[in-house]
N, C-alpha and C. Protein backbone atom coordinates (compact mmCIF):
# COMPACT_ATOMS: atom_id res chain seq x y z
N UNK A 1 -22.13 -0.26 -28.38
CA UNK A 1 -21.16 -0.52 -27.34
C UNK A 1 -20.95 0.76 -26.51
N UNK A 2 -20.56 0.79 -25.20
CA UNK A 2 -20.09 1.65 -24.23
C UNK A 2 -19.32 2.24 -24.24
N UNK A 3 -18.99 3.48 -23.67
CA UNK A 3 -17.40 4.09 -23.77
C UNK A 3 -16.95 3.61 -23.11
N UNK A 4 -17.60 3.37 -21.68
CA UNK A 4 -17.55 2.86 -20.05
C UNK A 4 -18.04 2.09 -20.06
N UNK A 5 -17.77 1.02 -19.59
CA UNK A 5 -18.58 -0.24 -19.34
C UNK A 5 -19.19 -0.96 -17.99
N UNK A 6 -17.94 -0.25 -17.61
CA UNK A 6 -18.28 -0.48 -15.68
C UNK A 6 -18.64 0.66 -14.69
N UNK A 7 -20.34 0.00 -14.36
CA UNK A 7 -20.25 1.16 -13.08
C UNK A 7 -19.56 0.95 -12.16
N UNK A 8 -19.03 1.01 -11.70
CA UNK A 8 -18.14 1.24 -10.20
C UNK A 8 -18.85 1.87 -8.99
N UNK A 9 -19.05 1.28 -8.06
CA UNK A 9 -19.50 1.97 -6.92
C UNK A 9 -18.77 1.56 -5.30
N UNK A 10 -18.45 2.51 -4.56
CA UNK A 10 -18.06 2.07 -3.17
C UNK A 10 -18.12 3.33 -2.27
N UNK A 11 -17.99 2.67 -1.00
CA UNK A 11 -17.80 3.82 0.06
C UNK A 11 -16.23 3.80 0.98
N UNK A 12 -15.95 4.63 1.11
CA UNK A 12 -14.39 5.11 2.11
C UNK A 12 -14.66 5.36 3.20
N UNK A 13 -14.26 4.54 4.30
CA UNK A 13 -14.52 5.12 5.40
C UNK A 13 -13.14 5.52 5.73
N UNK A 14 -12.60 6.45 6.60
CA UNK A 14 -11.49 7.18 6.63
C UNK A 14 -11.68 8.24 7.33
N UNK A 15 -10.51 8.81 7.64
CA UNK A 15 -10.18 10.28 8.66
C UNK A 15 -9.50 11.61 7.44
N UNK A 16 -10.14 12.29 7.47
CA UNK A 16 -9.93 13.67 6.93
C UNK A 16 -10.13 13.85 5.65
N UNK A 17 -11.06 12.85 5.01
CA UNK A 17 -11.37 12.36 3.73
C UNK A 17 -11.96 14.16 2.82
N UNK A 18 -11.60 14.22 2.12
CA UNK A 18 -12.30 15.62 0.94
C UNK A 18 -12.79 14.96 -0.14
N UNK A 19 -13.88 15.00 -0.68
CA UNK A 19 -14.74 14.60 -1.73
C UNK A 19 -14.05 15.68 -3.09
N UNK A 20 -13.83 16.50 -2.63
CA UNK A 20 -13.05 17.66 -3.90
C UNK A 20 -12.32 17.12 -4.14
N UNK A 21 -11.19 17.13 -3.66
CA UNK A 21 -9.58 16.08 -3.42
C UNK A 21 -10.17 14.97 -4.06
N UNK A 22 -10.82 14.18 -3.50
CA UNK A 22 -11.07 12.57 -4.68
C UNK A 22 -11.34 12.98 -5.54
N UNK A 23 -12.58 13.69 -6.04
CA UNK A 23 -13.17 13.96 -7.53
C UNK A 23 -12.00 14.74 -8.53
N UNK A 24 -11.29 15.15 -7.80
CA UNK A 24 -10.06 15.93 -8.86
C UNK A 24 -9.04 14.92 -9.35
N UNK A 25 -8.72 13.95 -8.22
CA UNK A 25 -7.71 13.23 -8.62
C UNK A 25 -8.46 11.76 -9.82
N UNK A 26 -9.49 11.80 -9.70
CA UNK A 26 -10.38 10.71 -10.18
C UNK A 26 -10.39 11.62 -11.53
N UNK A 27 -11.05 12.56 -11.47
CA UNK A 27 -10.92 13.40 -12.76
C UNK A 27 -9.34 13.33 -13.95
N UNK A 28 -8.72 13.59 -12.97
CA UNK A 28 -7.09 14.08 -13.95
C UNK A 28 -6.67 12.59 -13.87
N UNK A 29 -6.75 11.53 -13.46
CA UNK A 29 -5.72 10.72 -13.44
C UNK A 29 -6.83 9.08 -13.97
N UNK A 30 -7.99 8.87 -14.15
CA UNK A 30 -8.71 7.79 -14.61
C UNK A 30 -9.81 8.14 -15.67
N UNK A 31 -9.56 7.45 -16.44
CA UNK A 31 -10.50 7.54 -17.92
C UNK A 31 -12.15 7.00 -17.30
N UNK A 32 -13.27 7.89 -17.76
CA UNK A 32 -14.47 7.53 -17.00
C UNK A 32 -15.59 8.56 -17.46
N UNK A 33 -16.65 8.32 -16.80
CA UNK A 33 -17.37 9.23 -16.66
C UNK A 33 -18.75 9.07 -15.72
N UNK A 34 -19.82 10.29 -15.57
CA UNK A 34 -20.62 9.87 -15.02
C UNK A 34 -20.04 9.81 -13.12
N UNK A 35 -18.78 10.72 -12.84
CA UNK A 35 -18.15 10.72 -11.37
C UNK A 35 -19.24 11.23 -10.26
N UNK A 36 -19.57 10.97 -9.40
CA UNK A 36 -19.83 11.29 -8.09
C UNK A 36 -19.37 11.04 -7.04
N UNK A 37 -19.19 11.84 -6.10
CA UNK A 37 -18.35 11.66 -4.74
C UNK A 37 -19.00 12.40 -3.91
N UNK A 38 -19.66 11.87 -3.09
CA UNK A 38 -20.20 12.65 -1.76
C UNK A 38 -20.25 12.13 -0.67
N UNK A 39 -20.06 13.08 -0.05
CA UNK A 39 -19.87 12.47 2.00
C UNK A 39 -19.66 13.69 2.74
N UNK A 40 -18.61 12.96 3.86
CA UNK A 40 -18.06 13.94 4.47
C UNK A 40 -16.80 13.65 4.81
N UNK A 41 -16.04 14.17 6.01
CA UNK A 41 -14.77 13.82 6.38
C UNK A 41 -14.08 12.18 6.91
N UNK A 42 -15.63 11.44 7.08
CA UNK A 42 -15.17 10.21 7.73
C UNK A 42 -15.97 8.94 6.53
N UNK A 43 -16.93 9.55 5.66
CA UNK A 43 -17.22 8.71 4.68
C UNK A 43 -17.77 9.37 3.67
N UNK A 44 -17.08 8.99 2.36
CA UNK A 44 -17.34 8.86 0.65
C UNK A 44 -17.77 8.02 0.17
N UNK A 45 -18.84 8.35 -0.52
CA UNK A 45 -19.23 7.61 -1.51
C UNK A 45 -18.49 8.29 -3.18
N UNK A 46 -18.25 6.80 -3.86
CA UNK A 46 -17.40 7.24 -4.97
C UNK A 46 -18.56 5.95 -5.73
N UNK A 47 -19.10 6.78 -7.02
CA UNK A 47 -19.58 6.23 -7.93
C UNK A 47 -18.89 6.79 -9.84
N UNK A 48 -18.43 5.89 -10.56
CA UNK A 48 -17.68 6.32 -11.36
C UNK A 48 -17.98 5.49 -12.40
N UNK A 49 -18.13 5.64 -13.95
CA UNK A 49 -18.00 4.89 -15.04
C UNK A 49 -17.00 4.65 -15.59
N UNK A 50 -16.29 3.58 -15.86
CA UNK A 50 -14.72 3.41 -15.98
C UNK A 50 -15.06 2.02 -16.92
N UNK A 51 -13.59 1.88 -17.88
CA UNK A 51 -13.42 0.46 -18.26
C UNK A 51 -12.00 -0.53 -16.97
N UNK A 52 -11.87 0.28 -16.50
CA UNK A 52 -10.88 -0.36 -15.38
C UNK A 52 -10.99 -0.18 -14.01
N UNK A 53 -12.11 -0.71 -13.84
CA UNK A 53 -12.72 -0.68 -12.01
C UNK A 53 -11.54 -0.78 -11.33
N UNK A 54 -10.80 -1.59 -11.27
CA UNK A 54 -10.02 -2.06 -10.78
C UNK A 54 -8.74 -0.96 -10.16
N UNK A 55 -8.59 0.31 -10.95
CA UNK A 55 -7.74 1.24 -10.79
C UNK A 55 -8.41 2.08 -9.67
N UNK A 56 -9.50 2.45 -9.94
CA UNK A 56 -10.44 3.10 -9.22
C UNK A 56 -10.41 2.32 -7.50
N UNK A 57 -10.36 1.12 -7.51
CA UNK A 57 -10.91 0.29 -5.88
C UNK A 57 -9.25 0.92 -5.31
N UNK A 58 -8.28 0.31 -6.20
CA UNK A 58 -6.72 0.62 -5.53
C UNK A 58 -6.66 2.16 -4.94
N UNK A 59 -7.18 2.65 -6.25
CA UNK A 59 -6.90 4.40 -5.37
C UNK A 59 -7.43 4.50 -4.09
N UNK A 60 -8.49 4.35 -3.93
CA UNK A 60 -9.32 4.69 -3.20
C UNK A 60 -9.01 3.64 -1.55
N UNK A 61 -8.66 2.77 -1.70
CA UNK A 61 -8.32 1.58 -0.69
C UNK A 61 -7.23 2.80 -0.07
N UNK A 62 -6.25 3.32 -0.89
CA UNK A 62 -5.33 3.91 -0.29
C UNK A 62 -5.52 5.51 0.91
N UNK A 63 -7.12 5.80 0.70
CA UNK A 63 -7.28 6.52 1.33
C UNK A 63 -8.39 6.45 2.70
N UNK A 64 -8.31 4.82 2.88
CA UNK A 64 -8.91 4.37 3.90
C UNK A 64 -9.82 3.16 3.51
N UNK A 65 -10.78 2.61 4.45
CA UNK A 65 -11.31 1.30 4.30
C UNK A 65 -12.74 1.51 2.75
N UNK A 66 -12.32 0.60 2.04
CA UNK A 66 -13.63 0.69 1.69
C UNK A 66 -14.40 -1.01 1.80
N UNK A 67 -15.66 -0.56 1.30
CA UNK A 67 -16.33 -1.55 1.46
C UNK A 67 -17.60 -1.29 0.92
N UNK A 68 -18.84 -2.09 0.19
CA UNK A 68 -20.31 -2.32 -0.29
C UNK A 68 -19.33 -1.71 -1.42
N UNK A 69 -18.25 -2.85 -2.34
CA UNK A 69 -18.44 -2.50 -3.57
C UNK A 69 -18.88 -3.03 -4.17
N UNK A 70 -19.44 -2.37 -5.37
CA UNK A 70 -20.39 -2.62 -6.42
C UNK A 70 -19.48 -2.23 -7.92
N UNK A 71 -19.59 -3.71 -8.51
CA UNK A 71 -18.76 -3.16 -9.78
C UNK A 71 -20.04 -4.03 -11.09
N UNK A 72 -20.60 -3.10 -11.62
CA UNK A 72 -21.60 -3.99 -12.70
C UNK A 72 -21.10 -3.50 -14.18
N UNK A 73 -21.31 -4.86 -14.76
CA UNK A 73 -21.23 -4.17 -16.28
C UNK A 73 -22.31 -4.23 -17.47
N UNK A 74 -22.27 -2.81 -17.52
CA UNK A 74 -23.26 -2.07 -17.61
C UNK A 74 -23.39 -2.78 -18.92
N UNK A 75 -22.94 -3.26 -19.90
CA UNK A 75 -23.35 -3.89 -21.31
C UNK A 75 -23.68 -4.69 -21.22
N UNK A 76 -23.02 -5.79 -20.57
CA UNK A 76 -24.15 -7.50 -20.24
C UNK A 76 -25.70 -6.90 -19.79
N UNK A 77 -25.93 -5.86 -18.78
CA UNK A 77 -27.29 -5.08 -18.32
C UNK A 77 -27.92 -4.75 -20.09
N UNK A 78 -27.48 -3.95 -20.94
CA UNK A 78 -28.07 -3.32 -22.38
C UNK A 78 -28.04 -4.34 -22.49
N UNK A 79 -27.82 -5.49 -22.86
CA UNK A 79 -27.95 -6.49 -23.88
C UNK A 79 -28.72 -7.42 -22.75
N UNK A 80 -29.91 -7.47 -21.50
CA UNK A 80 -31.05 -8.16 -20.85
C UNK A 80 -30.16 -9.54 -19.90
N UNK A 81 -28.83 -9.07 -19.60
CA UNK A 81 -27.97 -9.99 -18.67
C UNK A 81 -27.67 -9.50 -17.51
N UNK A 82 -27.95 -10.25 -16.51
CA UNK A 82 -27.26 -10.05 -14.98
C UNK A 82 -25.37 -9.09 -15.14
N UNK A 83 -25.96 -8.09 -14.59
CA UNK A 83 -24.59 -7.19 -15.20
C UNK A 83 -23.71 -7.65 -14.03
């Protein structure tokens, strides 16, 4: 079994966006692993291993539009299932 079960993936589109600033607050405040955040000031990409996708989309909604999310779980995938 997984620690994480869900990849999580999306992009932010937004004004004055910091990839540091997300990855810190993603860091200290959601259980996960496996974080990436890269862009620039008007779009992030946030890819994260989490058991609660769902915390992750809210944060992030709050710091502008997102959209192309991708939430798979990654154990139905190990065990030969449409994740």
């Amino acid at each position: 079994m997984l620690e994480f079960r869900y990849d999580t993936q999306l992009l932010i589109e937004g004004n004055d966006l910091n990839e540091d600033v997300i990855a810190d607050h993603i860091t200290e405040n959601f259980e996960g692993d496996s974080l990436l955040v890269v862009g620039d000031e008007e779009l992030i990409k946030v890819h994260f291993h989490t058991n609660k996708p769902w915390l992750i989309l809210e944060y992030c909604s709050t710091l502008g539009e997102i959209y192309d999310i991708v939430v798979e779980d990654m154990e139905r995938q190990s065990n030969g299932l449409k994740g």
